[in-house]
PDB file of N, CA and C in Angstrom:
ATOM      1  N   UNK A   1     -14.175   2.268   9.203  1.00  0.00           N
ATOM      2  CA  UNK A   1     -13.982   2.934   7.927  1.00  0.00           C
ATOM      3  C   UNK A   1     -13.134   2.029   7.040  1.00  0.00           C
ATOM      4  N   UNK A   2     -13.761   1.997   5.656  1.00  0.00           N
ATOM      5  CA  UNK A   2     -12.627   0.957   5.004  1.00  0.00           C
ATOM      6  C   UNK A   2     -11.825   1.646   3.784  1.00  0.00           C
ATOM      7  N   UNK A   3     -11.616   1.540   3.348  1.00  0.00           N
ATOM      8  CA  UNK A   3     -10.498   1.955   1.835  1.00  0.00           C
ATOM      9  C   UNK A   3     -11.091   2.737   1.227  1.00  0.00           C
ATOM     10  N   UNK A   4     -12.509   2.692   0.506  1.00  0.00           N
ATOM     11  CA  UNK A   4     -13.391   2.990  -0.012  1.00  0.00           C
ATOM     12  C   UNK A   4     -13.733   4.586   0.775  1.00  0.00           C
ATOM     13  N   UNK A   5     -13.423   4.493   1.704  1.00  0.00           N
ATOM     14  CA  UNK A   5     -13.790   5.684   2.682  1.00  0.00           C
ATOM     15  C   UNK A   5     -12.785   6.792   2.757  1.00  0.00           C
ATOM     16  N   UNK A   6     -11.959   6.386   2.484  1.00  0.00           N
ATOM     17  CA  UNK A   6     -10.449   7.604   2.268  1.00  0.00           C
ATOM     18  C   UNK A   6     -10.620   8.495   1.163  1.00  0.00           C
ATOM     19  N   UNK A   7     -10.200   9.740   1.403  1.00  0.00           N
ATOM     20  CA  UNK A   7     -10.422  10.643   0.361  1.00  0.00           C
ATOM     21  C   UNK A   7      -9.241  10.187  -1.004  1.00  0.00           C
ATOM     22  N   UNK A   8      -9.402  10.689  -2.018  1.00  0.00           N
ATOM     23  CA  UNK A   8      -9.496   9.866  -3.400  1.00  0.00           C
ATOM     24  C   UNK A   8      -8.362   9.890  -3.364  1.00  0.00           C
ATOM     25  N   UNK A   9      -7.408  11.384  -2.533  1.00  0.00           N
ATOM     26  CA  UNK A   9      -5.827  11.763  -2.785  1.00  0.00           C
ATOM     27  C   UNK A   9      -5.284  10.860  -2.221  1.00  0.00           C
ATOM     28  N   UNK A  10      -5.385  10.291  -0.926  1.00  0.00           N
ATOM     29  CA  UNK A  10      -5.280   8.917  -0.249  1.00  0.00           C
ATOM     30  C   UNK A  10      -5.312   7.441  -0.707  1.00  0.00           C
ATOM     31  N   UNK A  11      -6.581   7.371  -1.364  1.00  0.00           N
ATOM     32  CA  UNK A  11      -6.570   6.057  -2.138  1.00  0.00           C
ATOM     33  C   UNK A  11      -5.507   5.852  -3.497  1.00  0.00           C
ATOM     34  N   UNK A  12      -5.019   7.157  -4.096  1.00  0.00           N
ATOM     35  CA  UNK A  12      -4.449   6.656  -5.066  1.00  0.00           C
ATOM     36  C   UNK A  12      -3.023   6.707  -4.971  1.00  0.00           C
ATOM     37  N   UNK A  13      -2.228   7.513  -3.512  1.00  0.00           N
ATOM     38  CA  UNK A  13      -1.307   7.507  -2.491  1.00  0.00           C
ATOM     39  C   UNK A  13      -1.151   6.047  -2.284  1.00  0.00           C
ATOM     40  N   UNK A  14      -2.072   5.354  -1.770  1.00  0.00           N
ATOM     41  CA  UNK A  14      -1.948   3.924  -1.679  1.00  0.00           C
ATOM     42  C   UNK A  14      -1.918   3.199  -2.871  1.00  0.00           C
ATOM     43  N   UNK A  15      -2.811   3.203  -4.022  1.00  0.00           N
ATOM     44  CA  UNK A  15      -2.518   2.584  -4.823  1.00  0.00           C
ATOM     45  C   UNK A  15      -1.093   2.335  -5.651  1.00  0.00           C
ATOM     46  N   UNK A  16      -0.680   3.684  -5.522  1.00  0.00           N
ATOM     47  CA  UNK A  16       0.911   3.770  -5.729  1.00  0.00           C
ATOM     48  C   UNK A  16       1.850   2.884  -5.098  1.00  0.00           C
ATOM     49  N   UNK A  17       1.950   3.096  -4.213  1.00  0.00           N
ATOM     50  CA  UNK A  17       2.737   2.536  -3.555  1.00  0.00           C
ATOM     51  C   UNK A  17       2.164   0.579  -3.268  1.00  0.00           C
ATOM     52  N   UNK A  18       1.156   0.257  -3.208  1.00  0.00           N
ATOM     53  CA  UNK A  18       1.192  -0.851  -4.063  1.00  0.00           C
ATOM     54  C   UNK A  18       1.877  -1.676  -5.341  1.00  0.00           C
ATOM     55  N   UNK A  19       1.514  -0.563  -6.395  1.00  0.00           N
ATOM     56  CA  UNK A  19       1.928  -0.876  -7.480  1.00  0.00           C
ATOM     57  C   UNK A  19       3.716  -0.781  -7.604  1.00  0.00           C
ATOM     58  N   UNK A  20       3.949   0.316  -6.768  1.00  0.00           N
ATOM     59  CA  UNK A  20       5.520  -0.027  -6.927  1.00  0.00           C
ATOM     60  C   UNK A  20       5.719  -1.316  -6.398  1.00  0.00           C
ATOM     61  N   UNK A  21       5.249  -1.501  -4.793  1.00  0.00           N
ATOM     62  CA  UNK A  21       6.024  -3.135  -4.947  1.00  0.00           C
ATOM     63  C   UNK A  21       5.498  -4.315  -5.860  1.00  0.00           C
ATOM     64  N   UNK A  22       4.704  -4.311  -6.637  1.00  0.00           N
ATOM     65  CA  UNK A  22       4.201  -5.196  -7.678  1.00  0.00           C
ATOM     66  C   UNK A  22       5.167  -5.004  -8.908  1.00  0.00           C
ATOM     67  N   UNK A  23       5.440  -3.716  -9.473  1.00  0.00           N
ATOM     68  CA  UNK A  23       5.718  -3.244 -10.567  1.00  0.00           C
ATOM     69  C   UNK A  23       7.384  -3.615 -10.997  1.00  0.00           C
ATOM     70  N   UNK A  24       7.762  -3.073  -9.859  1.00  0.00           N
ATOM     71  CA  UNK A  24       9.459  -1.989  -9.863  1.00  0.00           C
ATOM     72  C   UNK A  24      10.488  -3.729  -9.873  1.00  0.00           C
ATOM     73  N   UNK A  25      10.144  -4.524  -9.093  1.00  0.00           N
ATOM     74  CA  UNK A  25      11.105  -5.363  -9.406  1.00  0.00           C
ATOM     75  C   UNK A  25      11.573  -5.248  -8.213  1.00  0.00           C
ATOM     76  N   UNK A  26      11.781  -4.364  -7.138  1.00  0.00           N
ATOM     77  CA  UNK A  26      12.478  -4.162  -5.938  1.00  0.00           C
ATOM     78  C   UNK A  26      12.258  -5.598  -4.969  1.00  0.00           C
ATOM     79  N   UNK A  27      11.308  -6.138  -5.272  1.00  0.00           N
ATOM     80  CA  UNK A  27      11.213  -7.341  -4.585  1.00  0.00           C
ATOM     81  C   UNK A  27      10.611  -8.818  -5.436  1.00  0.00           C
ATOM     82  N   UNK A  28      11.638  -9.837  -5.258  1.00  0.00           N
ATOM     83  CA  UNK A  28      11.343 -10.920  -6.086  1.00  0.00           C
ATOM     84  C   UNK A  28      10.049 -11.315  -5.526  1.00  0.00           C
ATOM     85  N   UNK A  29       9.504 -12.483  -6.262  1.00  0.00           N
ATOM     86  CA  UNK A  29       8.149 -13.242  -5.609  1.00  0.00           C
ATOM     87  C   UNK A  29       8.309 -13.669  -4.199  1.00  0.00           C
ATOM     88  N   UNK A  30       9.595 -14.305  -4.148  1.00  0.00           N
ATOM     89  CA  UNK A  30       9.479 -15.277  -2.813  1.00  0.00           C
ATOM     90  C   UNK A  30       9.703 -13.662  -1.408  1.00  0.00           C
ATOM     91  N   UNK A  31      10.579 -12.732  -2.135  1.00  0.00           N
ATOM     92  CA  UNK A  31      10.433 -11.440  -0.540  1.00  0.00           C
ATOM     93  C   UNK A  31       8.955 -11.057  -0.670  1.00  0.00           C
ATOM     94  N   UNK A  32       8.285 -10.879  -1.923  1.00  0.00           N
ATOM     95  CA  UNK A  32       7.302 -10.078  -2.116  1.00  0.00           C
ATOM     96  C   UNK A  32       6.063 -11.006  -0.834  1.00  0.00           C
ATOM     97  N   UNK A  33       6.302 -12.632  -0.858  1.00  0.00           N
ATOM     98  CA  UNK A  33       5.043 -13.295  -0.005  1.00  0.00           C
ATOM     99  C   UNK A  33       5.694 -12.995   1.190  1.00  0.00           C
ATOM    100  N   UNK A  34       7.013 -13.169   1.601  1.00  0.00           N
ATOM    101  CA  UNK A  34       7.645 -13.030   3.251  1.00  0.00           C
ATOM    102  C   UNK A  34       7.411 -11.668   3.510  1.00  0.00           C
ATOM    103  N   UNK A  35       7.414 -10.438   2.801  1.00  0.00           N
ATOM    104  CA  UNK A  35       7.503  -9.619   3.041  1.00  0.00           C
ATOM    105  C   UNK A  35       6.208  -8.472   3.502  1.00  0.00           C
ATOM    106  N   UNK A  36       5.570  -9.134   2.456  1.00  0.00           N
ATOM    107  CA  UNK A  36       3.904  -8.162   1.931  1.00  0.00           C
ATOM    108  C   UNK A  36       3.510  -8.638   2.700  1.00  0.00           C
ATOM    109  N   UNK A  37       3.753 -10.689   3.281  1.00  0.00           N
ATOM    110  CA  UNK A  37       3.128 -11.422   3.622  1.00  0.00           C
ATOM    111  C   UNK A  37       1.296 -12.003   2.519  1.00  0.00           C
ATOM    112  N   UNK A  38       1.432 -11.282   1.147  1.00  0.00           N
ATOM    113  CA  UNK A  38       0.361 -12.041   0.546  1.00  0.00           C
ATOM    114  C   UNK A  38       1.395 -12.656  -1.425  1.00  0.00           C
ATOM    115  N   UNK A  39       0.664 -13.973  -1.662  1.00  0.00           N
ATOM    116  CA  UNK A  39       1.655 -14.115  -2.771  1.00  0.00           C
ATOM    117  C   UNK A  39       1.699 -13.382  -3.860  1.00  0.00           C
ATOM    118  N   UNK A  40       2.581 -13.070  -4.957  1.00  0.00           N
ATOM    119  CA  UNK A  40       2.484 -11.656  -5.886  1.00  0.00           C
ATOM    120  C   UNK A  40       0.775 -12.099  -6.803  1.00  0.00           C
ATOM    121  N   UNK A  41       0.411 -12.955  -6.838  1.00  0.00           N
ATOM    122  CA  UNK A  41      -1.105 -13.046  -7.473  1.00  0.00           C
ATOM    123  C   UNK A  41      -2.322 -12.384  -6.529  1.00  0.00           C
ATOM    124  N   UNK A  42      -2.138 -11.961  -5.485  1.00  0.00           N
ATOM    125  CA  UNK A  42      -3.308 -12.018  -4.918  1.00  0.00           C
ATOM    126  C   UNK A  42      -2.878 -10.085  -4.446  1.00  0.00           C
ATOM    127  N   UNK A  43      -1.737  -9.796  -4.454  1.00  0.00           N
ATOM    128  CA  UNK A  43      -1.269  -8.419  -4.601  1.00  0.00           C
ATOM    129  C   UNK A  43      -1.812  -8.149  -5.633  1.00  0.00           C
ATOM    130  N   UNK A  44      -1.861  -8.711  -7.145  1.00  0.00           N
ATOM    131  CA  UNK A  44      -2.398  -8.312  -8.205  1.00  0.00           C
ATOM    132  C   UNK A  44      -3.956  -8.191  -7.831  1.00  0.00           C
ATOM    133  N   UNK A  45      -4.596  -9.511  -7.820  1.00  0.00           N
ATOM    134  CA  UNK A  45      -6.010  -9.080  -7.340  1.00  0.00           C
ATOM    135  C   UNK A  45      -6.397  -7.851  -6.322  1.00  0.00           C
ATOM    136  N   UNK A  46      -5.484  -7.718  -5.428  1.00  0.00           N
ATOM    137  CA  UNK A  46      -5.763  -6.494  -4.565  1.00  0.00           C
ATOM    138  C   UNK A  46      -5.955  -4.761  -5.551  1.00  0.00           C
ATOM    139  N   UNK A  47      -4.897  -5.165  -6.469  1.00  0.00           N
ATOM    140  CA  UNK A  47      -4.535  -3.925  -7.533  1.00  0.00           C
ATOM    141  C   UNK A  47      -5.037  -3.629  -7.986  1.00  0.00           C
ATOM    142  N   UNK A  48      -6.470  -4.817  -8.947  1.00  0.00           N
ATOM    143  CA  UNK A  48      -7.236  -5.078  -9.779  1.00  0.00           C
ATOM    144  C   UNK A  48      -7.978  -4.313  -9.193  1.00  0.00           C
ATOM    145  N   UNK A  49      -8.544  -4.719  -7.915  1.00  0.00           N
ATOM    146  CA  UNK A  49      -9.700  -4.566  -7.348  1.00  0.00           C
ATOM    147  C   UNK A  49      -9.937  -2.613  -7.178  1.00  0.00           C
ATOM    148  N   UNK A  50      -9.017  -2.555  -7.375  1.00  0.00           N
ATOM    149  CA  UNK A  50      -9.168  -0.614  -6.850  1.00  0.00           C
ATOM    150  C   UNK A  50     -10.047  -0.232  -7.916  1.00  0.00           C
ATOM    151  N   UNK A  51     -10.720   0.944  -7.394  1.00  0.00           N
ATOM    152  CA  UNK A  51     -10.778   1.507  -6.076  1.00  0.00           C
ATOM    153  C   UNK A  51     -11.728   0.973  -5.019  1.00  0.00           C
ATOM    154  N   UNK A  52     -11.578  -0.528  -5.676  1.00  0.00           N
ATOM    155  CA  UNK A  52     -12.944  -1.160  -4.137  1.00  0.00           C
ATOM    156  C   UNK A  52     -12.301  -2.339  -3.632  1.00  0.00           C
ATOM    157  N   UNK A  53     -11.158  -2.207  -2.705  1.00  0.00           N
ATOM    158  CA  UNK A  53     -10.144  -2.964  -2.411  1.00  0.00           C
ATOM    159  C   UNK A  53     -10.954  -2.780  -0.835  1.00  0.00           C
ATOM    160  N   UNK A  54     -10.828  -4.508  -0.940  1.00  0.00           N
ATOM    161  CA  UNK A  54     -11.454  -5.117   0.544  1.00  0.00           C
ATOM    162  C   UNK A  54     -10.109  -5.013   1.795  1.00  0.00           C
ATOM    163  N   UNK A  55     -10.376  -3.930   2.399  1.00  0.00           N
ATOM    164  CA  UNK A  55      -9.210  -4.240   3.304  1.00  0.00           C
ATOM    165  C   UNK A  55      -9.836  -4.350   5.097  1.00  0.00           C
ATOM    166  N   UNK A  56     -10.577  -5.633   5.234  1.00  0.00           N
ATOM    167  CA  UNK A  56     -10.486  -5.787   6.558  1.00  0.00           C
ATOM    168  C   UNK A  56      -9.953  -6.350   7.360  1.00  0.00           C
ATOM    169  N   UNK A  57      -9.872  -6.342   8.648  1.00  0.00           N
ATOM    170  CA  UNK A  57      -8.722  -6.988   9.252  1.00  0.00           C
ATOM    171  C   UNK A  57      -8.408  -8.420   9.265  1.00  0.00           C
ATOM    172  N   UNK A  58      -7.003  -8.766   8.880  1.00  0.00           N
ATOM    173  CA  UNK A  58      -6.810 -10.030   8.209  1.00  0.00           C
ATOM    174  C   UNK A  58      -6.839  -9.814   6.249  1.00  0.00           C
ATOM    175  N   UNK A  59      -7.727  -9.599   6.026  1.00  0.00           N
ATOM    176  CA  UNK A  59      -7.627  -9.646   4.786  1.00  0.00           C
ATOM    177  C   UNK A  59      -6.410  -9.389   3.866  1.00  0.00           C
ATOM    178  N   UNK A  60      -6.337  -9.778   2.703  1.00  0.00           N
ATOM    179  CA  UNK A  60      -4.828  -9.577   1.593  1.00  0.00           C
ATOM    180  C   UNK A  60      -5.354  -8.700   1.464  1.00  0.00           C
ATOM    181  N   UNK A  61      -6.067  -7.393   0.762  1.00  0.00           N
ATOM    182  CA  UNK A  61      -5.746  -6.161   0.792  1.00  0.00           C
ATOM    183  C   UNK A  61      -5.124  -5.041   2.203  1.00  0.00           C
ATOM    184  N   UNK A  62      -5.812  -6.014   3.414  1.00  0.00           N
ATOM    185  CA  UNK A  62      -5.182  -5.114   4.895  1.00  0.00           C
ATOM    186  C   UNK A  62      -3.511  -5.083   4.631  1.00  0.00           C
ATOM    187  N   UNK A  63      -3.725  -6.884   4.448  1.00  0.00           N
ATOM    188  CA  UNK A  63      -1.590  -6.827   4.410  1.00  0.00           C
ATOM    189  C   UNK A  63      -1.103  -6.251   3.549  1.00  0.00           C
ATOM    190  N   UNK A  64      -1.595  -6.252   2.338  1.00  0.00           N
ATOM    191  CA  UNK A  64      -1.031  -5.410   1.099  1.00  0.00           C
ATOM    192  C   UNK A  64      -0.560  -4.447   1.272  1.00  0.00           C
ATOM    193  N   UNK A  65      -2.299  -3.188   1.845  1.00  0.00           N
ATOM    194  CA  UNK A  65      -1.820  -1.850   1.895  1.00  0.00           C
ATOM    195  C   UNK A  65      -0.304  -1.458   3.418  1.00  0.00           C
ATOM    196  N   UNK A  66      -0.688  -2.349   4.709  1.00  0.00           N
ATOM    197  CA  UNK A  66       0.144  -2.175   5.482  1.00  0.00           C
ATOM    198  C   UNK A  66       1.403  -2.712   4.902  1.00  0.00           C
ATOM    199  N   UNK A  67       1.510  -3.845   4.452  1.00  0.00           N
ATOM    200  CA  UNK A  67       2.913  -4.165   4.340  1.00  0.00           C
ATOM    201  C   UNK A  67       3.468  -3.332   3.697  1.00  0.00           C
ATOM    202  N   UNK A  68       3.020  -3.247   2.103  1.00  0.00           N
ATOM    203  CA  UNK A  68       3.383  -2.195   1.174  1.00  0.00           C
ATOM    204  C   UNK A  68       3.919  -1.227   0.996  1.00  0.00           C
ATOM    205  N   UNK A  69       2.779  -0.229   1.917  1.00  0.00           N
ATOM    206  CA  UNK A  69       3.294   1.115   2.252  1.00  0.00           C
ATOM    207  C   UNK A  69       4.495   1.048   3.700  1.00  0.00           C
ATOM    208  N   UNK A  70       4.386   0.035   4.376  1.00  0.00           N
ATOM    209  CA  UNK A  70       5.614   0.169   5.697  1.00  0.00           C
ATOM    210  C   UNK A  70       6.618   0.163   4.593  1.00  0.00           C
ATOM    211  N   UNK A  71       6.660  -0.155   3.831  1.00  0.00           N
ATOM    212  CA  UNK A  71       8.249  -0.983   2.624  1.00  0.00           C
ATOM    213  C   UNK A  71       8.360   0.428   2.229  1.00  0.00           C
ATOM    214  N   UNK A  72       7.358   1.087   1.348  1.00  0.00           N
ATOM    215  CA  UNK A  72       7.476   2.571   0.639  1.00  0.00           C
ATOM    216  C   UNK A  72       8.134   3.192   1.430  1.00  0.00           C
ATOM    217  N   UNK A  73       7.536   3.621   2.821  1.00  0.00           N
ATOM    218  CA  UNK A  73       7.377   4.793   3.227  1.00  0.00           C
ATOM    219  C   UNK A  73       8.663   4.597   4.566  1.00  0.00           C
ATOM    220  N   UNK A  74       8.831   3.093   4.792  1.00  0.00           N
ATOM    221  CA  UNK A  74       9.788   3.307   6.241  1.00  0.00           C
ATOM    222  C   UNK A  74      11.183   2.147   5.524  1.00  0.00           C
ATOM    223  N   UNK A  75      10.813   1.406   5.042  1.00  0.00           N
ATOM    224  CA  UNK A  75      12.516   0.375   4.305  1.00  0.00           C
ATOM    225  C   UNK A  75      12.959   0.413   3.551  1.00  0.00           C
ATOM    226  N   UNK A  76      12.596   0.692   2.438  1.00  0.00           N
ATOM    227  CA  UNK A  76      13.172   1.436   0.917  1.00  0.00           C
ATOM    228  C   UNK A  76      14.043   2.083   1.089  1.00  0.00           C
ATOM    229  N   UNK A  77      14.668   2.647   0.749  1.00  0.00           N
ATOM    230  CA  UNK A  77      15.515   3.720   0.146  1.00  0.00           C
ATOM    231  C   UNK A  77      15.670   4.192  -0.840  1.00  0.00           C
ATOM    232  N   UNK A  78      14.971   5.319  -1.439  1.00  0.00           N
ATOM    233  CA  UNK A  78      15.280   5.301  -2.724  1.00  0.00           C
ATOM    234  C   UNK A  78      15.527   7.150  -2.658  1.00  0.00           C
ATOM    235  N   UNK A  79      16.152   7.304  -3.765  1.00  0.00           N
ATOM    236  CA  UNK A  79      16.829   8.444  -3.950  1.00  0.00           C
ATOM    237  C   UNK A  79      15.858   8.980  -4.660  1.00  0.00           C
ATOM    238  N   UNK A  80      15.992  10.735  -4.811  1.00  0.00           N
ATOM    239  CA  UNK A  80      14.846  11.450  -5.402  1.00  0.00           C
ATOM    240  C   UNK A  80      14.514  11.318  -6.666  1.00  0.00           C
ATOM    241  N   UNK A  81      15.067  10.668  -7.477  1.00  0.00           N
ATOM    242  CA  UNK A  81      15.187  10.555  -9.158  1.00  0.00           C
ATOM    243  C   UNK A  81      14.270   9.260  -9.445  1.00  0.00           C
ATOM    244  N   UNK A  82      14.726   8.432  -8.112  1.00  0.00           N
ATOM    245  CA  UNK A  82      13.819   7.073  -8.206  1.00  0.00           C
ATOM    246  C   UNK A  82      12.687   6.997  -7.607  1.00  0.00           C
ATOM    247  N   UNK A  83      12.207   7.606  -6.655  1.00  0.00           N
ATOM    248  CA  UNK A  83      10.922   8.353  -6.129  1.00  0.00           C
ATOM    249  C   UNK A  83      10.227   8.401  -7.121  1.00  0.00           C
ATOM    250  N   UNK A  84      10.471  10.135  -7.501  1.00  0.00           N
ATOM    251  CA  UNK A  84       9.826  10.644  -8.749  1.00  0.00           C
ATOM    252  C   UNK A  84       9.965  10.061  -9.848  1.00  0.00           C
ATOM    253  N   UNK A  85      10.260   8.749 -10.296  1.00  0.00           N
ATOM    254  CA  UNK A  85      10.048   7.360 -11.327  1.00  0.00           C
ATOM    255  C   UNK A  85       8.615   7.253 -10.803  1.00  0.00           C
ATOM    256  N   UNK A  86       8.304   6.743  -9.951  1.00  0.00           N
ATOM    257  CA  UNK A  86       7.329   5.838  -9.722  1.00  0.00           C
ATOM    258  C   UNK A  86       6.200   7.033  -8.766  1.00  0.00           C
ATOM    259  N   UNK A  87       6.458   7.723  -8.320  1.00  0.00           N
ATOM    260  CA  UNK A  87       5.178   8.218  -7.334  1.00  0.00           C
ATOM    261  C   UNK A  87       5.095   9.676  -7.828  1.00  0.00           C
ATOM    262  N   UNK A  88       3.844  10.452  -7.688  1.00  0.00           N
ATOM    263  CA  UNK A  88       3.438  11.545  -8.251  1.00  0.00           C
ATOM    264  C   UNK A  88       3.553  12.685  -6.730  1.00  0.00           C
ATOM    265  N   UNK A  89       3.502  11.726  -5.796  1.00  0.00           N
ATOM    266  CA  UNK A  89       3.360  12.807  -4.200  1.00  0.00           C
ATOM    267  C   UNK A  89       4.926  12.603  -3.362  1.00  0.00           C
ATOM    268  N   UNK A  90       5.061  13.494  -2.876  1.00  0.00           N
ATOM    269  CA  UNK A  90       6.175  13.566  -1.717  1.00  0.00           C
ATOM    270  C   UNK A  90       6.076  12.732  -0.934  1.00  0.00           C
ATOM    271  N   UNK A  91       7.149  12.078  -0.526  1.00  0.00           N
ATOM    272  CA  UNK A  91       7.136  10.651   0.481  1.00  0.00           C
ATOM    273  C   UNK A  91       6.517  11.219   1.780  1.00  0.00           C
ATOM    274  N   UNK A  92       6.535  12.554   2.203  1.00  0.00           N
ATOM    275  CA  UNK A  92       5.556  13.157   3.746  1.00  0.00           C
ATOM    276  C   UNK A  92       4.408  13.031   2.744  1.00  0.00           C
ATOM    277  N   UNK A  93       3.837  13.081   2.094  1.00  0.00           N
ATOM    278  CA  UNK A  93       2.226  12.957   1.585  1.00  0.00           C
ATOM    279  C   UNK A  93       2.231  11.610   1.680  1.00  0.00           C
ATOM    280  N   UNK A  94       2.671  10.256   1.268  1.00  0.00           N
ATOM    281  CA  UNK A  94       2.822   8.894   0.967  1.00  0.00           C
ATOM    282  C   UNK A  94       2.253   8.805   2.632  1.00  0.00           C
ATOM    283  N   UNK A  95       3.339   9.302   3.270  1.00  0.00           N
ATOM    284  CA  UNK A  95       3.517   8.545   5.031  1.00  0.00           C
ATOM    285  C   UNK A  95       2.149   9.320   5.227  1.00  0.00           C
ATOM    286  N   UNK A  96       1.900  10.359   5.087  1.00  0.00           N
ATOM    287  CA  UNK A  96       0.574  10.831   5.662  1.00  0.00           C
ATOM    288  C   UNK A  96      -0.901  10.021   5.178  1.00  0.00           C
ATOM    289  N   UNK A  97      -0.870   9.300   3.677  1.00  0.00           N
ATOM    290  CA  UNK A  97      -1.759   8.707   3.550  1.00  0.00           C
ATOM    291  C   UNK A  97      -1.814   7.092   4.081  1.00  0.00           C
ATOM    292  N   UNK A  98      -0.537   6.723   4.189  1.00  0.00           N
ATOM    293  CA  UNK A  98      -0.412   5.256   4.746  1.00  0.00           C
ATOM    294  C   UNK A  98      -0.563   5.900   6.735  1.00  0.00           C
ATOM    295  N   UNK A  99      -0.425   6.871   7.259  1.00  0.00           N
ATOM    296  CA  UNK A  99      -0.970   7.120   8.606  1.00  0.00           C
ATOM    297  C   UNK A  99      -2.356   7.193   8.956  1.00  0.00           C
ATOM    298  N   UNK A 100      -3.681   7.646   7.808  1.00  0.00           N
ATOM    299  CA  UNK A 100      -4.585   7.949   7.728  1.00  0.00           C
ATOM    300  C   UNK A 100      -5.337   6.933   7.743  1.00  0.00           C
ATOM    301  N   UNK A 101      -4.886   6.026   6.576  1.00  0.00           N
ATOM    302  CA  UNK A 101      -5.480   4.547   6.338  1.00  0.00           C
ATOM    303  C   UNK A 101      -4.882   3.791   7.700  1.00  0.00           C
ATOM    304  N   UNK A 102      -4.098   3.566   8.429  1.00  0.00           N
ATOM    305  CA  UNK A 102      -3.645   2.874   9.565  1.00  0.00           C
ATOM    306  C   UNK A 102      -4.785   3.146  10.832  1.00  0.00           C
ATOM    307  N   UNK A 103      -4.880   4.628  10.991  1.00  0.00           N
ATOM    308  CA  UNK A 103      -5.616   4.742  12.219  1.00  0.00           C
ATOM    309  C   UNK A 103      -7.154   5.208  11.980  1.00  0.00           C
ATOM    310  N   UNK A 104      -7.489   4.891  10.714  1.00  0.00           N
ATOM    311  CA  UNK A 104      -9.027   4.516  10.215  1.00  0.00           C
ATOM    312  C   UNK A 104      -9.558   2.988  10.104  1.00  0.00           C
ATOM    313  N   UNK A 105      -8.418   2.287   9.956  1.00  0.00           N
ATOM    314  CA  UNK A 105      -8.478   0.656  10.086  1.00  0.00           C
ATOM    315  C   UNK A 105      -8.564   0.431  11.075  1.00  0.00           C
ATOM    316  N   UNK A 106      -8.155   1.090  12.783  1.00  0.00           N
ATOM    317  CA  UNK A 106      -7.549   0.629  14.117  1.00  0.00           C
ATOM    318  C   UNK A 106      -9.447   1.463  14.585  1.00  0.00           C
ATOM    319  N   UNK A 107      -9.440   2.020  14.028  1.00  0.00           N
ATOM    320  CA  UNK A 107     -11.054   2.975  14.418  1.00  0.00           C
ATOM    321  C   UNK A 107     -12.242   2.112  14.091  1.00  0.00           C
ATOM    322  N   UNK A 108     -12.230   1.575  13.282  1.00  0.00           N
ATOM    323  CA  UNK A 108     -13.045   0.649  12.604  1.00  0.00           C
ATOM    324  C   UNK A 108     -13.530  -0.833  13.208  1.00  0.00           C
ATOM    325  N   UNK A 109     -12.144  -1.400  13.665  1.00  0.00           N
ATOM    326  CA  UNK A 109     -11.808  -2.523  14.456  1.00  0.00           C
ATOM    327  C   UNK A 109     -12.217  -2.363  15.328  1.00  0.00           C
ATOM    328  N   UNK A 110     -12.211  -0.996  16.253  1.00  0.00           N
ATOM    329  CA  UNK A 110     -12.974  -0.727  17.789  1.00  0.00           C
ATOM    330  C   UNK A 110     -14.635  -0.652  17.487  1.00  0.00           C
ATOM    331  N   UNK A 111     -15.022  -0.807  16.609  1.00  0.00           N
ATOM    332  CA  UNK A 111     -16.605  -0.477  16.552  1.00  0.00           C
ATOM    333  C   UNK A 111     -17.405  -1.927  16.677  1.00  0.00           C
TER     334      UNK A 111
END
């Protein structure tokens, strides 16, 4: 199952949380490549590309959405005022759509 395959509330759960680490500043260029593991140009192309973001294994959209959302949803910290800046869903909706996309990617890989 790939990206394209997630229900729409999901895909744009992810797209969010993309765009914050592109957007917000929370991470310079040089954490954004160590971190995302892809360089901030090709995060953009990943961004661009929605809602038909190539994420197979290996690919800069796979690392994007995993790195991305691990940063959102498990290393961040952000307080509720700064949340609700940037994301429209509850961080348990965020983690539930970055869980969905994780073990639809790991399902996919077994086929």
């Amino acid at each position: 199952m790939s990206f394209q395959d997630l229900e729409k509330l999901d895909q744009r759960n992810i797209i969010q949380g993309l765009k914050y680490i592109y957007q917000s500043g929370m991470l310079d260029e040089k954490e954004i490549k160590k971190r995302i593991g892809v360089k901030l140009k090709d995060l953009a192309g990943v961004i661009n590309g929605f809602p038909f973001i190539e994420d197979a294994k290996g690919s800069n959209g796979a690392l994007a959405i995993n790195n991305c959302l691990n940063e959102v949803c498990n290393d961040i910290k952000f307080s509720a005022l700064d949340w609700d800046e940037w994301f429209t869903v509850s961080h348990t909706s965020m983690q539930e759509s970055y869980d969905r996309w994780k073990n639809n990617s790991k399902a996919s890989e077994t086929r």
